[in-house]
C-alpha atoms as a PDB file:
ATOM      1  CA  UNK A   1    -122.139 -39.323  31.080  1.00  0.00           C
ATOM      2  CA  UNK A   2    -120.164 -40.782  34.014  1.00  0.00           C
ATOM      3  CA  UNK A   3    -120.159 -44.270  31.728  1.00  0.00           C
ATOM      4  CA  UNK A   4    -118.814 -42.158  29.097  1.00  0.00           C
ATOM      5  CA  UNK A   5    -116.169 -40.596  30.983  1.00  0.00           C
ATOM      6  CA  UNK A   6    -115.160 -43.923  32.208  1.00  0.00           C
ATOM      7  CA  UNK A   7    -114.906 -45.972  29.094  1.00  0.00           C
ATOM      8  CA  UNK A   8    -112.566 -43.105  27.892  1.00  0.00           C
ATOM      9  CA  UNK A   9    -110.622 -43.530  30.846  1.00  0.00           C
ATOM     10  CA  UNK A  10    -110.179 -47.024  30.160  1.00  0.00           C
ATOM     11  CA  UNK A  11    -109.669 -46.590  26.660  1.00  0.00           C
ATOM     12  CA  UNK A  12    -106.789 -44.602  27.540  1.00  0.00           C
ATOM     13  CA  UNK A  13    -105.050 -47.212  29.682  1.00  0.00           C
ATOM     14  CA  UNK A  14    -102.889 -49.088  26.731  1.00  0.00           C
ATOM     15  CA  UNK A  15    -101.707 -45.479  26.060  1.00  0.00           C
ATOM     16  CA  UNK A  16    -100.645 -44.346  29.316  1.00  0.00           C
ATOM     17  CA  UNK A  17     -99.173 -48.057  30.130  1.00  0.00           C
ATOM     18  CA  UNK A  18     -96.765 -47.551  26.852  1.00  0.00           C
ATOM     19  CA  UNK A  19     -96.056 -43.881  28.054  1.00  0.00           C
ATOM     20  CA  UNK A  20     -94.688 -45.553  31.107  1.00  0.00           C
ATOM     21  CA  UNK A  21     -93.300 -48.196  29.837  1.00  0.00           C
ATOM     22  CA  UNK A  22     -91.040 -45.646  27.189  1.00  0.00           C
ATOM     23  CA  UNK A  23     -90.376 -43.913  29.918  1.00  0.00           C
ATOM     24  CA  UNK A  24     -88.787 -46.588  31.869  1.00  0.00           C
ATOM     25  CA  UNK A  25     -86.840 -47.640  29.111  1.00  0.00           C
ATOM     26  CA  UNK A  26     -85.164 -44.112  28.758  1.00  0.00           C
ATOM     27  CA  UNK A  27     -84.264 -43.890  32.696  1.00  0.00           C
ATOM     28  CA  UNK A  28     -83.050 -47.714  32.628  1.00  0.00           C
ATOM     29  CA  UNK A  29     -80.735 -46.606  29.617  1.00  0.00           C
ATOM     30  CA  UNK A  30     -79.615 -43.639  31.031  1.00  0.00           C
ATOM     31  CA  UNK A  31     -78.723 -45.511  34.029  1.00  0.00           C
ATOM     32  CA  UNK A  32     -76.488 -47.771  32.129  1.00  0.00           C
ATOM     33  CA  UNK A  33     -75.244 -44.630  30.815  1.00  0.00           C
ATOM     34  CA  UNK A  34     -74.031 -43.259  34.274  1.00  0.00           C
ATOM     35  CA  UNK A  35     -72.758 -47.009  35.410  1.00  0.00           C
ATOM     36  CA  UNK A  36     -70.714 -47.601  32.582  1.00  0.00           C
ATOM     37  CA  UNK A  37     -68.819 -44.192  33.315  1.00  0.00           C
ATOM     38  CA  UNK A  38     -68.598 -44.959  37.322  1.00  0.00           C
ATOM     39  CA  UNK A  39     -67.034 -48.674  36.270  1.00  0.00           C
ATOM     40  CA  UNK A  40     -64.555 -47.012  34.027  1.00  0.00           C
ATOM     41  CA  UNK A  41     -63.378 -44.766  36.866  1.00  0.00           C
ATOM     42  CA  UNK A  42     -63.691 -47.413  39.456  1.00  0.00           C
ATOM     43  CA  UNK A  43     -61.747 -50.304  36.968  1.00  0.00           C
ATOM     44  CA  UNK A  44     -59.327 -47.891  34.823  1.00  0.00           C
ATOM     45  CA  UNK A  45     -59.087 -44.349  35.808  1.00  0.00           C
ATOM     46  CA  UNK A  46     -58.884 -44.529  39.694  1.00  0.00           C
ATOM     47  CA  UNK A  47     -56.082 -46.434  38.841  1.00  0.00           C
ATOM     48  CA  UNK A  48     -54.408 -44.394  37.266  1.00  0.00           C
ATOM     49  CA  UNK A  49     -54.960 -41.153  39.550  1.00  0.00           C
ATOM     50  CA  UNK A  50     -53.794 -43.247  41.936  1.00  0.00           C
ATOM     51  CA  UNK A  51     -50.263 -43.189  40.631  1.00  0.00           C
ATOM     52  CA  UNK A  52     -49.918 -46.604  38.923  1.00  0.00           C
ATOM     53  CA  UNK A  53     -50.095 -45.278  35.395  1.00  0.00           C
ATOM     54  CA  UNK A  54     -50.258 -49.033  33.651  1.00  0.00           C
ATOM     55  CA  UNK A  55     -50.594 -49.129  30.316  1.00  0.00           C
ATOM     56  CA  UNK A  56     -52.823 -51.722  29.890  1.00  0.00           C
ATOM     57  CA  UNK A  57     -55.551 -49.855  31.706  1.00  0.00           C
ATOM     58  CA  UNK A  58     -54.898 -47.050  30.001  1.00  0.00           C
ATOM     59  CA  UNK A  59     -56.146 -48.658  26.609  1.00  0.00           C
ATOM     60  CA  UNK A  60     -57.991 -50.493  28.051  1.00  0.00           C
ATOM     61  CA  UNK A  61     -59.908 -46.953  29.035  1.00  0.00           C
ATOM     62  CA  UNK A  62     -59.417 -45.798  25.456  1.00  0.00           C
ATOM     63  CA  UNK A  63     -60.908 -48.930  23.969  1.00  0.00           C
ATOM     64  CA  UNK A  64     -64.305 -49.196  26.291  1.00  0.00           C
ATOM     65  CA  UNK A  65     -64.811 -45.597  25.940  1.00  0.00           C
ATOM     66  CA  UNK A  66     -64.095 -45.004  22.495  1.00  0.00           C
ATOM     67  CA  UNK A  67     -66.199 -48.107  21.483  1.00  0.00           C
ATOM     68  CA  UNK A  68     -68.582 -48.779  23.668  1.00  0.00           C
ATOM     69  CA  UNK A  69     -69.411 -45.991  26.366  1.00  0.00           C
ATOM     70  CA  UNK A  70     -69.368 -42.943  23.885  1.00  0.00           C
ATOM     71  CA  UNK A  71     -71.373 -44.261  20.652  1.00  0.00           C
ATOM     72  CA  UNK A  72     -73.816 -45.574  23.430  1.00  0.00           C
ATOM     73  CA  UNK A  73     -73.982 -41.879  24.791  1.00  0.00           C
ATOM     74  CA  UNK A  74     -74.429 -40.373  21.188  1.00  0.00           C
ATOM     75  CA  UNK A  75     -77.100 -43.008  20.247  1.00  0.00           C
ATOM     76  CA  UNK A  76     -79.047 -42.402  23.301  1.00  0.00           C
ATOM     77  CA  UNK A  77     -79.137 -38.634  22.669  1.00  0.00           C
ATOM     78  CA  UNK A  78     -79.325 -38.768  18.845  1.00  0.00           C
ATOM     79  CA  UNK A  79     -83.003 -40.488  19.520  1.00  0.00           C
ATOM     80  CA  UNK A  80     -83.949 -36.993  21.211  1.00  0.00           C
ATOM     81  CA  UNK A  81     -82.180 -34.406  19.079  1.00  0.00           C
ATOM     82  CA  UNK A  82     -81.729 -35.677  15.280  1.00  0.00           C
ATOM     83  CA  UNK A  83     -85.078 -35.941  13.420  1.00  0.00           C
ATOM     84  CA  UNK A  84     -86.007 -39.467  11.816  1.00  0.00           C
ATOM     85  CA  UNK A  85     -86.484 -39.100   8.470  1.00  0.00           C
ATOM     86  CA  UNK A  86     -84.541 -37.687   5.429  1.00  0.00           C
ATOM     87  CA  UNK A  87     -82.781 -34.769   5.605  1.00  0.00           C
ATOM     88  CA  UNK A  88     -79.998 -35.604   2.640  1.00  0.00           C
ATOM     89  CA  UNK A  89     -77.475 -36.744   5.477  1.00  0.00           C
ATOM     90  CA  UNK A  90     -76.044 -40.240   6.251  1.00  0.00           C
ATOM     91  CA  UNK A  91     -76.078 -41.224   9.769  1.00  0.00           C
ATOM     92  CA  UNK A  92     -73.136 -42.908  11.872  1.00  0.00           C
ATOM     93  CA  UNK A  93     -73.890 -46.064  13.688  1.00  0.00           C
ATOM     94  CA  UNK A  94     -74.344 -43.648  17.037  1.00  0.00           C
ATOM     95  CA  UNK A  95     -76.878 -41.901  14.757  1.00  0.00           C
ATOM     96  CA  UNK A  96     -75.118 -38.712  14.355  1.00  0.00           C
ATOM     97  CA  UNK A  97     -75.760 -37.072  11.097  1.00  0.00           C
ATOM     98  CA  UNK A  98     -72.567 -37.709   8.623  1.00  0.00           C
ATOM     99  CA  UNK A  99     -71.713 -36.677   5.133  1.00  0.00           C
ATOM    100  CA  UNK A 100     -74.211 -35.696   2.482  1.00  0.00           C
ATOM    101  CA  UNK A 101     -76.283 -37.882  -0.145  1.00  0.00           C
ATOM    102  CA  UNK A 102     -74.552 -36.463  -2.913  1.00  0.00           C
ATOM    103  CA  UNK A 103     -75.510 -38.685  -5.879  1.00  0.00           C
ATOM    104  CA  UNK A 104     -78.662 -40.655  -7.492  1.00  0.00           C
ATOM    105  CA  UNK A 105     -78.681 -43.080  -9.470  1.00  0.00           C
ATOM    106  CA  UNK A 106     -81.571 -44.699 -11.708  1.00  0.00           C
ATOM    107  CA  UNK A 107     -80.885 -47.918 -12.895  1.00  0.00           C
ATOM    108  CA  UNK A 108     -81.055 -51.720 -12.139  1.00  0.00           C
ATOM    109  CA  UNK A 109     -78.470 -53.301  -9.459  1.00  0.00           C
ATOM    110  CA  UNK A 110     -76.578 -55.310 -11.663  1.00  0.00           C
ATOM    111  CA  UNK A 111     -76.069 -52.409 -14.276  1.00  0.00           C
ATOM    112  CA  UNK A 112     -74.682 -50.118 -11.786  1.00  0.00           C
ATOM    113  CA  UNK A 113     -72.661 -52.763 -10.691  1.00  0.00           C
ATOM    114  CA  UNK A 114     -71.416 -52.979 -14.305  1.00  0.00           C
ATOM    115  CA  UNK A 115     -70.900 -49.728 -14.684  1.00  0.00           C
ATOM    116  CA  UNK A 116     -68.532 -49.036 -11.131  1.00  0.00           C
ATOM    117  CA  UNK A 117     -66.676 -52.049 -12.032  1.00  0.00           C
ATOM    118  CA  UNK A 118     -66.570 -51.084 -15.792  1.00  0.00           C
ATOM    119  CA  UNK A 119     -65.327 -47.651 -14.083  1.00  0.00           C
ATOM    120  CA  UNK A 120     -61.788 -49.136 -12.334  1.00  0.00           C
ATOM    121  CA  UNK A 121     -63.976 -49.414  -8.853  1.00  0.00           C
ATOM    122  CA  UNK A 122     -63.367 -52.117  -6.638  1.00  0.00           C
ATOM    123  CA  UNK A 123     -66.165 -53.401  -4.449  1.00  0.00           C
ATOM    124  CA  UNK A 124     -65.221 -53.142  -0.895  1.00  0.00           C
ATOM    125  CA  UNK A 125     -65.533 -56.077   1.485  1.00  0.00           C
ATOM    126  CA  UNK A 126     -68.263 -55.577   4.336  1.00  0.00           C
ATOM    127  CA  UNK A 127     -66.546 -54.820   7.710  1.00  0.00           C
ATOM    128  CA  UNK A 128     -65.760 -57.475   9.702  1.00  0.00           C
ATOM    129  CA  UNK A 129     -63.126 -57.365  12.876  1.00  0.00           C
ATOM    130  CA  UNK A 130     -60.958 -59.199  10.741  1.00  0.00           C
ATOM    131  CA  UNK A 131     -61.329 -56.998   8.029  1.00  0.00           C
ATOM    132  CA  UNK A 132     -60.990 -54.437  10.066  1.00  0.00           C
ATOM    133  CA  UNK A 133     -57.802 -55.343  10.902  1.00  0.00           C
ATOM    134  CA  UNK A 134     -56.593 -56.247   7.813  1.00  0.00           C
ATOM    135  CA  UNK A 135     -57.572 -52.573   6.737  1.00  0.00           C
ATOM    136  CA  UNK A 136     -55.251 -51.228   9.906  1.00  0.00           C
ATOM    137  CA  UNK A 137     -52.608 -53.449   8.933  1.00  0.00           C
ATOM    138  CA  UNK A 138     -52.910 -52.592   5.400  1.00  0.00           C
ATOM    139  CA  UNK A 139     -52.789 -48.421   6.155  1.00  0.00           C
ATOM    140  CA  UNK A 140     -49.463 -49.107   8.724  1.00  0.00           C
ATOM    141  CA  UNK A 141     -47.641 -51.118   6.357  1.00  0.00           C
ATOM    142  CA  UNK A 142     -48.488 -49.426   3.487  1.00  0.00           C
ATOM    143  CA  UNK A 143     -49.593 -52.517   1.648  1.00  0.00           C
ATOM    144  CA  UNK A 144     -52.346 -52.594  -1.028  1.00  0.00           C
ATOM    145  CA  UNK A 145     -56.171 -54.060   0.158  1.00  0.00           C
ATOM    146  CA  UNK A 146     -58.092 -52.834  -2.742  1.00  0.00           C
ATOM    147  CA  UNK A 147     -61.378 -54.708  -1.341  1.00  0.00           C
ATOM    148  CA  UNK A 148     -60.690 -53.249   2.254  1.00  0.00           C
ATOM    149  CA  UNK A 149     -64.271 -52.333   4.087  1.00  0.00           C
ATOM    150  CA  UNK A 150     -65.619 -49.038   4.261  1.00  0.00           C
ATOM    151  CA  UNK A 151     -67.305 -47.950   7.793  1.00  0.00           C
ATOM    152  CA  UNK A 152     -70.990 -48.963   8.072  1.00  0.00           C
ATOM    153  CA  UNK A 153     -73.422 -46.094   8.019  1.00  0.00           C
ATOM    154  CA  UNK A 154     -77.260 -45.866   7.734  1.00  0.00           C
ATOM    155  CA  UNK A 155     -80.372 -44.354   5.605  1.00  0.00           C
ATOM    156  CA  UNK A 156     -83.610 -45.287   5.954  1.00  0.00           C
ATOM    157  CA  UNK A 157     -82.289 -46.898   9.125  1.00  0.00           C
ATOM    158  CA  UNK A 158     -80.322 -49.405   7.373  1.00  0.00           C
ATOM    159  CA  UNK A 159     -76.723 -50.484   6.382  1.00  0.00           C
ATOM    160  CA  UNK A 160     -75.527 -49.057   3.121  1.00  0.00           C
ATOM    161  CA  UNK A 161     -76.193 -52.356   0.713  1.00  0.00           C
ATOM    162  CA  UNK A 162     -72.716 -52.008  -0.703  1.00  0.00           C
ATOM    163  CA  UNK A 163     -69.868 -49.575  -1.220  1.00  0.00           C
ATOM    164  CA  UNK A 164     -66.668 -49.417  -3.550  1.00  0.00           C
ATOM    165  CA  UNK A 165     -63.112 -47.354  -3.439  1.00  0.00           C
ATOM    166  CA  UNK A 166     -60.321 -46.635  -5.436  1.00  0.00           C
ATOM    167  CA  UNK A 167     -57.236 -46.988  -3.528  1.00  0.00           C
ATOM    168  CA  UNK A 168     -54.724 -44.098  -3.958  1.00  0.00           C
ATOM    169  CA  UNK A 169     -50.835 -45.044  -3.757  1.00  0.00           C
ATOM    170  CA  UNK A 170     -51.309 -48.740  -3.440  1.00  0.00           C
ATOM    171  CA  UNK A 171     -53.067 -48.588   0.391  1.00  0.00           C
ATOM    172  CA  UNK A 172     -56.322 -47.859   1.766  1.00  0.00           C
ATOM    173  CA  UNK A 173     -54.848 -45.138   3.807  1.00  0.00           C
ATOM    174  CA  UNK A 174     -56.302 -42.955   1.418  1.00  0.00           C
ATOM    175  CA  UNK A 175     -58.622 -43.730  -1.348  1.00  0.00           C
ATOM    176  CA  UNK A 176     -62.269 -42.953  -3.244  1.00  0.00           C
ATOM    177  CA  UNK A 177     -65.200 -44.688  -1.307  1.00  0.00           C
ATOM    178  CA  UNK A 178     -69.005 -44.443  -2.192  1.00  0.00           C
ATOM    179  CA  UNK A 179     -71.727 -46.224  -0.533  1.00  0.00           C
ATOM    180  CA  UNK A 180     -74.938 -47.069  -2.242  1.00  0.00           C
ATOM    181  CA  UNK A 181     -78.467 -47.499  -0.774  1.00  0.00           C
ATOM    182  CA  UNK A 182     -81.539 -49.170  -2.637  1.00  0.00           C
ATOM    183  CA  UNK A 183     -84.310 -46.463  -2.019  1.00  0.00           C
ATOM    184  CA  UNK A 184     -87.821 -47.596  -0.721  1.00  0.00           C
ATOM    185  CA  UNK A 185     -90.769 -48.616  -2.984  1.00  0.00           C
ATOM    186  CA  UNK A 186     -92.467 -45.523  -4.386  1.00  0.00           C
ATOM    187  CA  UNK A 187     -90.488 -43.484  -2.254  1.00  0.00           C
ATOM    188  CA  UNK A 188     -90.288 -39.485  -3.676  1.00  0.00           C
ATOM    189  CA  UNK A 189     -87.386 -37.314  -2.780  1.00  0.00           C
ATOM    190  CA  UNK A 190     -87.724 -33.138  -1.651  1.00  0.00           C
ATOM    191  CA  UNK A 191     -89.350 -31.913  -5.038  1.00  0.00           C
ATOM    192  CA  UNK A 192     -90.570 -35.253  -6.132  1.00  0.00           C
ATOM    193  CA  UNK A 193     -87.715 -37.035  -7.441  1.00  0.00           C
ATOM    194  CA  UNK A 194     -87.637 -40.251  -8.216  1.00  0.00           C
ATOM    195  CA  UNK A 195     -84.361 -42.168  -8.026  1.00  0.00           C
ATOM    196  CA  UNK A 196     -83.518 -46.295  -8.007  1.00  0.00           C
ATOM    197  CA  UNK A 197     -80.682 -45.334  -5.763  1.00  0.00           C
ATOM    198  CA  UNK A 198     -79.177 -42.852  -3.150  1.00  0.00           C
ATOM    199  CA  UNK A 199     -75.439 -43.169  -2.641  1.00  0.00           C
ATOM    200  CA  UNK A 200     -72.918 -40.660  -0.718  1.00  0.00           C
ATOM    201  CA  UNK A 201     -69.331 -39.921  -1.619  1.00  0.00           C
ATOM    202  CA  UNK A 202     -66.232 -38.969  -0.363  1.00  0.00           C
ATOM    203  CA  UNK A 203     -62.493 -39.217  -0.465  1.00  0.00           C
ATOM    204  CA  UNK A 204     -60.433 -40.520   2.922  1.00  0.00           C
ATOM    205  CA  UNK A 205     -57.105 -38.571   3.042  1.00  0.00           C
ATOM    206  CA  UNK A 206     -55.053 -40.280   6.201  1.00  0.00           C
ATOM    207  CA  UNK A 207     -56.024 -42.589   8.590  1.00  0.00           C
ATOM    208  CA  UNK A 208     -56.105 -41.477  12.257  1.00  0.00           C
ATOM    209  CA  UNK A 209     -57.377 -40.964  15.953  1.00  0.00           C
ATOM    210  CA  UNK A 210     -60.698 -38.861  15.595  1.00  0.00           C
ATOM    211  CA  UNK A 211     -61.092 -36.346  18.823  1.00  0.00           C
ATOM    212  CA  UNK A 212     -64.564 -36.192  18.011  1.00  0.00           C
ATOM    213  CA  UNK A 213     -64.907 -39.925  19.014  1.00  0.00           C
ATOM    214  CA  UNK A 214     -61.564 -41.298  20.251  1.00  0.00           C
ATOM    215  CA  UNK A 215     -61.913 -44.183  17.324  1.00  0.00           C
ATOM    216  CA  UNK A 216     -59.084 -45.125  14.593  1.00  0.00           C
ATOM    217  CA  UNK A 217     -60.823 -44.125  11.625  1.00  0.00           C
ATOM    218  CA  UNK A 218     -60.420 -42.457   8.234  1.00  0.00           C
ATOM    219  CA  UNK A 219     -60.656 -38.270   7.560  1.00  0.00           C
ATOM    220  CA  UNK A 220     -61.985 -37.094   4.342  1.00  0.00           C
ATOM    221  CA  UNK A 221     -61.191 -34.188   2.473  1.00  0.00           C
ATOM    222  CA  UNK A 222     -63.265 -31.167   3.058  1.00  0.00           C
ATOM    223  CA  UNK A 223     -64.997 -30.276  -0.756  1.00  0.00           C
ATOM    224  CA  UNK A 224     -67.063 -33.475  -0.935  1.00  0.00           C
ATOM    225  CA  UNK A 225     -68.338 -31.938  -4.367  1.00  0.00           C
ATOM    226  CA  UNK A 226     -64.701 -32.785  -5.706  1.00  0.00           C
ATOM    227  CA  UNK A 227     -65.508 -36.342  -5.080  1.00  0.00           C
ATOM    228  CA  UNK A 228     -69.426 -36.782  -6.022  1.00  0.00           C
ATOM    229  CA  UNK A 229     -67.901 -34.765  -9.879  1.00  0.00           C
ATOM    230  CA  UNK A 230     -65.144 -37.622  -9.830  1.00  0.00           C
ATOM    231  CA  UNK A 231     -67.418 -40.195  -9.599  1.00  0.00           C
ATOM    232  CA  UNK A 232     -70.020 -38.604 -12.073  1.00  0.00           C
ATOM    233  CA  UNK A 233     -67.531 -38.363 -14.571  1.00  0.00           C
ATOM    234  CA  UNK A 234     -65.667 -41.989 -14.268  1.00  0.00           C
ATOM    235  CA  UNK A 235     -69.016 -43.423 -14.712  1.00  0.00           C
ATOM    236  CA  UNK A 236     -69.460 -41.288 -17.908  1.00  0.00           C
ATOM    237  CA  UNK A 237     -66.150 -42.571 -19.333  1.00  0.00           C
ATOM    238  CA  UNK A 238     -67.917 -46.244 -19.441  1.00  0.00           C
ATOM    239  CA  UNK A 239     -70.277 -45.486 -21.671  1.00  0.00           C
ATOM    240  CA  UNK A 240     -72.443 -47.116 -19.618  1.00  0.00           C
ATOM    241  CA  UNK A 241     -74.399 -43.616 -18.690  1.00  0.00           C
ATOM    242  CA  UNK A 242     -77.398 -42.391 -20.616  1.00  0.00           C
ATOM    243  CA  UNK A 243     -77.321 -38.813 -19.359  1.00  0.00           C
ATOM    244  CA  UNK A 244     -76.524 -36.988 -16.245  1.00  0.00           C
ATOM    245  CA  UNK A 245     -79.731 -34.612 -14.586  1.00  0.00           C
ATOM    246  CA  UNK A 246     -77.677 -32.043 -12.588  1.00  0.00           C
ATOM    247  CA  UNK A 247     -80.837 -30.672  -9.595  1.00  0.00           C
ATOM    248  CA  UNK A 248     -78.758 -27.710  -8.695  1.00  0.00           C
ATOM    249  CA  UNK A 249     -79.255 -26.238  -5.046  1.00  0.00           C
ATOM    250  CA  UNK A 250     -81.304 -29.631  -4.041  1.00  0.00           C
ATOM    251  CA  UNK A 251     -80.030 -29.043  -0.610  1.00  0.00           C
ATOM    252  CA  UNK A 252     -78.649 -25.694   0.707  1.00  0.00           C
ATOM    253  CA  UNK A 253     -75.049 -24.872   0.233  1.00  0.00           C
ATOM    254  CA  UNK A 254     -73.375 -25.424   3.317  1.00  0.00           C
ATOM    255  CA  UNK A 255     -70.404 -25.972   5.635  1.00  0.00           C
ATOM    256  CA  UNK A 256     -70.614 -28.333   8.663  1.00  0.00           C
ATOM    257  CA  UNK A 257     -69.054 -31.382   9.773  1.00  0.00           C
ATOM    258  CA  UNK A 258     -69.916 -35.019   9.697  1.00  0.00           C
ATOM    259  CA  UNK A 259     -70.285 -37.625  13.080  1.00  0.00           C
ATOM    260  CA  UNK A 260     -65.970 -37.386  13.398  1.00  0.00           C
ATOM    261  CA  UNK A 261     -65.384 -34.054  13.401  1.00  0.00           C
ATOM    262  CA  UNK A 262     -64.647 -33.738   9.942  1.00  0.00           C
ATOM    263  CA  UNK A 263     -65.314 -30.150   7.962  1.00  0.00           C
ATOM    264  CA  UNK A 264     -67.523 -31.043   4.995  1.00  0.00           C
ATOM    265  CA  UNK A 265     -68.563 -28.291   2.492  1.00  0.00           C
ATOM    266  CA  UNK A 266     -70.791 -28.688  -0.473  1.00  0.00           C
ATOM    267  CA  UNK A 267     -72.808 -26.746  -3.112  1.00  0.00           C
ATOM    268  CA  UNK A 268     -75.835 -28.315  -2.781  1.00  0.00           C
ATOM    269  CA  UNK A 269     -75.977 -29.849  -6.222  1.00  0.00           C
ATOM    270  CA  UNK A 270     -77.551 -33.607  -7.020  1.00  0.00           C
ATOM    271  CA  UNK A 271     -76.542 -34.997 -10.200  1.00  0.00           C
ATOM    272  CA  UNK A 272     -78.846 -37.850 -10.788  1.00  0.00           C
ATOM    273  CA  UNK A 273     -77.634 -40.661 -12.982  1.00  0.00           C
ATOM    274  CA  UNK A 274     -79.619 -42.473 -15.606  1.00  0.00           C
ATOM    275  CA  UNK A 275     -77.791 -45.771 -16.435  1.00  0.00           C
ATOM    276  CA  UNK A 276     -78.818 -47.310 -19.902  1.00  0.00           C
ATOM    277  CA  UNK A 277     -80.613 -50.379 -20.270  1.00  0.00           C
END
């Protein structure tokens, strides 16, 4: 018995040595955490409480926090409070929930390819900090960047594997973006759907200064339903579409709002898209 009790013990060693070892991850990040706030104060704030009121630290403050210190925050707590699996929501690089999967496709990559371009849909560039700026530059100046880069987001803990847009009035201030994910290999969605592709849609409005994360970033107009029915139906106009398999009330009708603050509303309605061969 006492041999027994003792090769469980040891059996349970590994276990309680990665228990530890988690744990000591999560103080050592929360500790970064706590010194990245007390070296903004200490290298930007304190100076200007202390009367200076430079610009340059300043944003320099805006640019550290809003980049770095808060999607560092959000990630950290996102691993706690956010489930891991699929829950019909895109997630933000800080792993806050976003907008809605709101279509599926079924088809082959290069005929949905065929069939966006077909549509008038340019294929957006992947972002870079050059693009990036070339997207900011593009929204001031009101010049047209019909390739410009869409922000990354993630499902199935991954990058979107490509997105396209429609620019509206000649700059990607405002335009139609969708991004498109490749689903897993005999991977089922709620109610055992099968689909080739996931993708999630919405239409960018204005560019501006989010409060919900300090960034320079695009807002989207609320009824995201308005968006996934105009990209069901300039796909339809190619003649590229087989039929269209409307799953109404897939999710449940709802109102919330995505990882920038953003009100999002939506039916609840997946129309899944069979391309033809």
């Amino acid at each position: 018995m006492f041999y027994n009790t003792l090769m469980n013990y040891i059996s349970e060693i590994p276990k309680l040595t990665a228990n530890a070892v988690n744990l000591l991850l999560r103080v050592v990040r929360f500790a970064a955490i706590v010194f990245a706030f007390f070296l903004l104060y200490r290298l930007l704030l304190e100076q200007f409480f202390d009367g200076s009121k430079e610009i340059i630290p300043l944003l320099l403050l805006w640019i550290i926090s809003s980049y770095i210190v808060i999607p560092k925050v959000h990630h950290f707590l996102a691993n706690y409070y956010l489930p891991n699996y699929f829950v019909g929501r895109i997630r933000s690089p800080s792993g806050l929930l976003s907008d809605p999967v709101n279509i599926a496709i079924i088809g082959d990559g290069k005929k949905l390819h065929e069939a966006m371009n077909k549509a008038g849909w340019s294929k957006a560039e992947k972002l870079t900090p050059l693009t990036f700026v070339k997207t900011a530059w593009a929204s001031v100046t009101g010049k047209s960047y019909p390739s410009a880069p869409v922000g990354n987001m993630y499902l199935f803990n991954r990058r979107h594997d490509f997105a396209y847009q429609i620019e509206v009035g000649g700059s990607p201030d405002s335009r139609h973006h969708i991004r498109f994910w490749k689903t897993p290999k005999k991977w089922f969605l709620p109610g055992g759907h099968e689909a080739d592709w996931l993708a999630a849609a919405t239409f960018d409005t204005h560019v501006g200064i989010k409060i919900a994360t300090g960034q320079l970033d695009h807002f989207i107009h609320e009824d995201i339903d308005v968006e996934r029915d105009f990209v069901v139906d300039s796909l339809k106009k190619t003649g590229q579409v087989k039929n269209v398999e409307i799953v109404e009330h897939f999710t449940t009708a709802f109102h919330d709002r995505n990882n920038g603050g953003d009100r999002i509303k939506t039916d609840g309605s997946l129309p899944f898209i069979h391309l033809k061969k």
